[in-house]
C-alpha atoms as a PDB file:
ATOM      1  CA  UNK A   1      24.373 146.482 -27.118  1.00  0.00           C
ATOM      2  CA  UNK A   2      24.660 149.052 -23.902  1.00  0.00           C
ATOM      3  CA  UNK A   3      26.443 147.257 -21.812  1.00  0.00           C
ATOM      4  CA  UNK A   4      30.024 146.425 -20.728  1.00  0.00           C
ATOM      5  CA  UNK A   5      30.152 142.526 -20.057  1.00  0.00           C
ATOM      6  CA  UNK A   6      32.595 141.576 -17.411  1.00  0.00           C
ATOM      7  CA  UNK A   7      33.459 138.151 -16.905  1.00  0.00           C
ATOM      8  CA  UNK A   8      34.694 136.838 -13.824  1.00  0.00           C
ATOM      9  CA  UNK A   9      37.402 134.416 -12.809  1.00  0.00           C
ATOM     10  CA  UNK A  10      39.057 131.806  -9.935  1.00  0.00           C
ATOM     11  CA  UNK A  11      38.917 133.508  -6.738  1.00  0.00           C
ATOM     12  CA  UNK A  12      36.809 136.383  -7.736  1.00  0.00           C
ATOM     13  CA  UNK A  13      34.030 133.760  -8.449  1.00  0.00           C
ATOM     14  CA  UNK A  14      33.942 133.141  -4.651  1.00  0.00           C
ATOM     15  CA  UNK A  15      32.550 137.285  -4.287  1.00  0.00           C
ATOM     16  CA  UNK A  16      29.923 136.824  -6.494  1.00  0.00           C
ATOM     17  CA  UNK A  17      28.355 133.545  -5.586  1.00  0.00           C
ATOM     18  CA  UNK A  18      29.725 131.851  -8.194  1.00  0.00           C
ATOM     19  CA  UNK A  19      28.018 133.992 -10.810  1.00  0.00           C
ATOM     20  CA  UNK A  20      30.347 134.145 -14.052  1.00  0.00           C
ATOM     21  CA  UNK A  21      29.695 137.744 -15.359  1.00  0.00           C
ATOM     22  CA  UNK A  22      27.328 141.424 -14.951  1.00  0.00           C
ATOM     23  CA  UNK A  23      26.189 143.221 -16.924  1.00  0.00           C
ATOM     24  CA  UNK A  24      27.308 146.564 -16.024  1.00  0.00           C
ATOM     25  CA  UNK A  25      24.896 149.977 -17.238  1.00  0.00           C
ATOM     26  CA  UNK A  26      26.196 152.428 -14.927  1.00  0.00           C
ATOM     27  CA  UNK A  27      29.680 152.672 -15.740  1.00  0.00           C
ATOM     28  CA  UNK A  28      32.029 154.523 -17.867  1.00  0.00           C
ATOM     29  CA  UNK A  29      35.934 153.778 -16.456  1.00  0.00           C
ATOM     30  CA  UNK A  30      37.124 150.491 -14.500  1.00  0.00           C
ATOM     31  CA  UNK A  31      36.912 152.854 -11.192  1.00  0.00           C
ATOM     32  CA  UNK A  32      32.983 153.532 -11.425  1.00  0.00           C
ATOM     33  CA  UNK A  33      33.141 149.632 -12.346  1.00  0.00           C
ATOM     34  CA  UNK A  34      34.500 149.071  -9.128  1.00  0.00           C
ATOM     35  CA  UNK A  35      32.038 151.126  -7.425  1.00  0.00           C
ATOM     36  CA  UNK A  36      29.282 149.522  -9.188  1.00  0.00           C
ATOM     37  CA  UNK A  37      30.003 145.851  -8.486  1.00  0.00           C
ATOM     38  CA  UNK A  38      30.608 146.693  -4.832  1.00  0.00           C
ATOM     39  CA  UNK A  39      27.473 148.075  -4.228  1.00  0.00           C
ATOM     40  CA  UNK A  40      25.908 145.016  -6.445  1.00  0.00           C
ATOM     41  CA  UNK A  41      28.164 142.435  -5.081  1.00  0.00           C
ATOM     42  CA  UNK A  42      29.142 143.644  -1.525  1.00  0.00           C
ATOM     43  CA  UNK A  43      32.164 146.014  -0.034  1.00  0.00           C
ATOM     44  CA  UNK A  44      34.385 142.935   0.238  1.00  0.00           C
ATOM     45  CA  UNK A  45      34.476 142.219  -3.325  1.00  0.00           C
ATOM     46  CA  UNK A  46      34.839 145.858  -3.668  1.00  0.00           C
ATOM     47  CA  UNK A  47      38.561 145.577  -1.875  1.00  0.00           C
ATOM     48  CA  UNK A  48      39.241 142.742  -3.617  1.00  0.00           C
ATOM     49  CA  UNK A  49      38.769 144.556  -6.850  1.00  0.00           C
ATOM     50  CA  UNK A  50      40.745 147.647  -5.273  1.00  0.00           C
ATOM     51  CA  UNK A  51      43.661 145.265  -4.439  1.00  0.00           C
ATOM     52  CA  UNK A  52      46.295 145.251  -7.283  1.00  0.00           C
ATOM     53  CA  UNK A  53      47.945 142.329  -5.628  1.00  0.00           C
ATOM     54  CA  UNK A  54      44.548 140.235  -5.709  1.00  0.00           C
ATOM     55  CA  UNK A  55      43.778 141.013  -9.124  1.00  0.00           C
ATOM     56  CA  UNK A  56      44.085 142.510 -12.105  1.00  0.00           C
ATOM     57  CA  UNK A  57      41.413 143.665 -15.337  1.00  0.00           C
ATOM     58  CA  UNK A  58      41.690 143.647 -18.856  1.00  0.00           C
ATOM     59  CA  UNK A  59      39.440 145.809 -21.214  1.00  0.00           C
ATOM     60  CA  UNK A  60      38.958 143.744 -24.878  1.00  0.00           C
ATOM     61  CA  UNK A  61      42.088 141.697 -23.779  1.00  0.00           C
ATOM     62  CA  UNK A  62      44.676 144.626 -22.692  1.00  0.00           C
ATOM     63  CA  UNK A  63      45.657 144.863 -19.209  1.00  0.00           C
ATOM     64  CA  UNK A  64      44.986 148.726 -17.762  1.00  0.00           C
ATOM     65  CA  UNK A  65      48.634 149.661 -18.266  1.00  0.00           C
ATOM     66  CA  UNK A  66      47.752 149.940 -22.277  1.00  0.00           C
ATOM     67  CA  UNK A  67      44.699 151.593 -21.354  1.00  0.00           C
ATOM     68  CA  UNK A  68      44.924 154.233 -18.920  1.00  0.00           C
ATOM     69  CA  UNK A  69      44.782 152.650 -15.367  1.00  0.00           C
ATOM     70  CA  UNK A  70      41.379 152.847 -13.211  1.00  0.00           C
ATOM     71  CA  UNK A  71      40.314 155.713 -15.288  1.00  0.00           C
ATOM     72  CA  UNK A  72      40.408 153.648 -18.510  1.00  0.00           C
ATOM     73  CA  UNK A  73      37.565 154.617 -20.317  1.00  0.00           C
ATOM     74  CA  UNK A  74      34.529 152.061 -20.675  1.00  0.00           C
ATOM     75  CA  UNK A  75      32.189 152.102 -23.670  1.00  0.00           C
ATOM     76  CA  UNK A  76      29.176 150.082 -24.785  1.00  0.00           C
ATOM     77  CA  UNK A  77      29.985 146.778 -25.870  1.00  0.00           C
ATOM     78  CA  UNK A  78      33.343 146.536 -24.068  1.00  0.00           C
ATOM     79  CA  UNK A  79      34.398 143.807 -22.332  1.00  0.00           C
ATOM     80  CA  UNK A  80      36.018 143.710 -19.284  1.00  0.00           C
ATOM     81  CA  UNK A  81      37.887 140.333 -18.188  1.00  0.00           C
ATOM     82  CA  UNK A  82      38.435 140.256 -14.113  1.00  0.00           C
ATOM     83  CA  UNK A  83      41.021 137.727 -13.052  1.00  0.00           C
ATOM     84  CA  UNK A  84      43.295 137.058  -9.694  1.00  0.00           C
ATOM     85  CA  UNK A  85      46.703 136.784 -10.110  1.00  0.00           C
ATOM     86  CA  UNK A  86      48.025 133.191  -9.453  1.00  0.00           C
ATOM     87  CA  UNK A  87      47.754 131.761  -6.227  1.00  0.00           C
ATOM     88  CA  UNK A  88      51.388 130.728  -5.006  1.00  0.00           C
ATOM     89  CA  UNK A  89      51.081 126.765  -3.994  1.00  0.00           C
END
């Protein structure tokens, strides 16, 4: 495998058309990540990704504060898990 998975979730479903995951080939930290889905998914999503209040990542199930913030490294086979933070309500 080449790729890094990432799955989507909730809200950030409504960015992507409702498509649950990409299969990222360009990208080797959560920051080119981010770069990469906005240019595949549009420069909204992109700010949504960018906003730590919106949402938040995990790489293989640890959030980015065990692995090194947006320049946590990305490597074949990873996945990456993109979820919003819970809506108040």
């Amino acid at each position: 495998m080449d790729k890094v998975t990432v799955l989507f979730y909730g809200s950030a479903l409504k960015h992507t058309g409702g498509q649950r995951f990409y299969e990222a080939t360009e990208s080797t930290s959560i920051r080119l990540l981010i770069d990469e889905l906005g240019r595949h998914y549009g420069a909204a999503f992109k700010d949504f990704l960018q906003n730590r209040e919106e949402c938040f990542f995990l790489i293989n199930g640890q959030g980015l504060m065990q692995t090194g913030g947006l320049d946590s490294g990305l490597r074949p086979g990873d996945k990456v898990d993109i979820l919003p933070h819970a809506e108040a309500g």
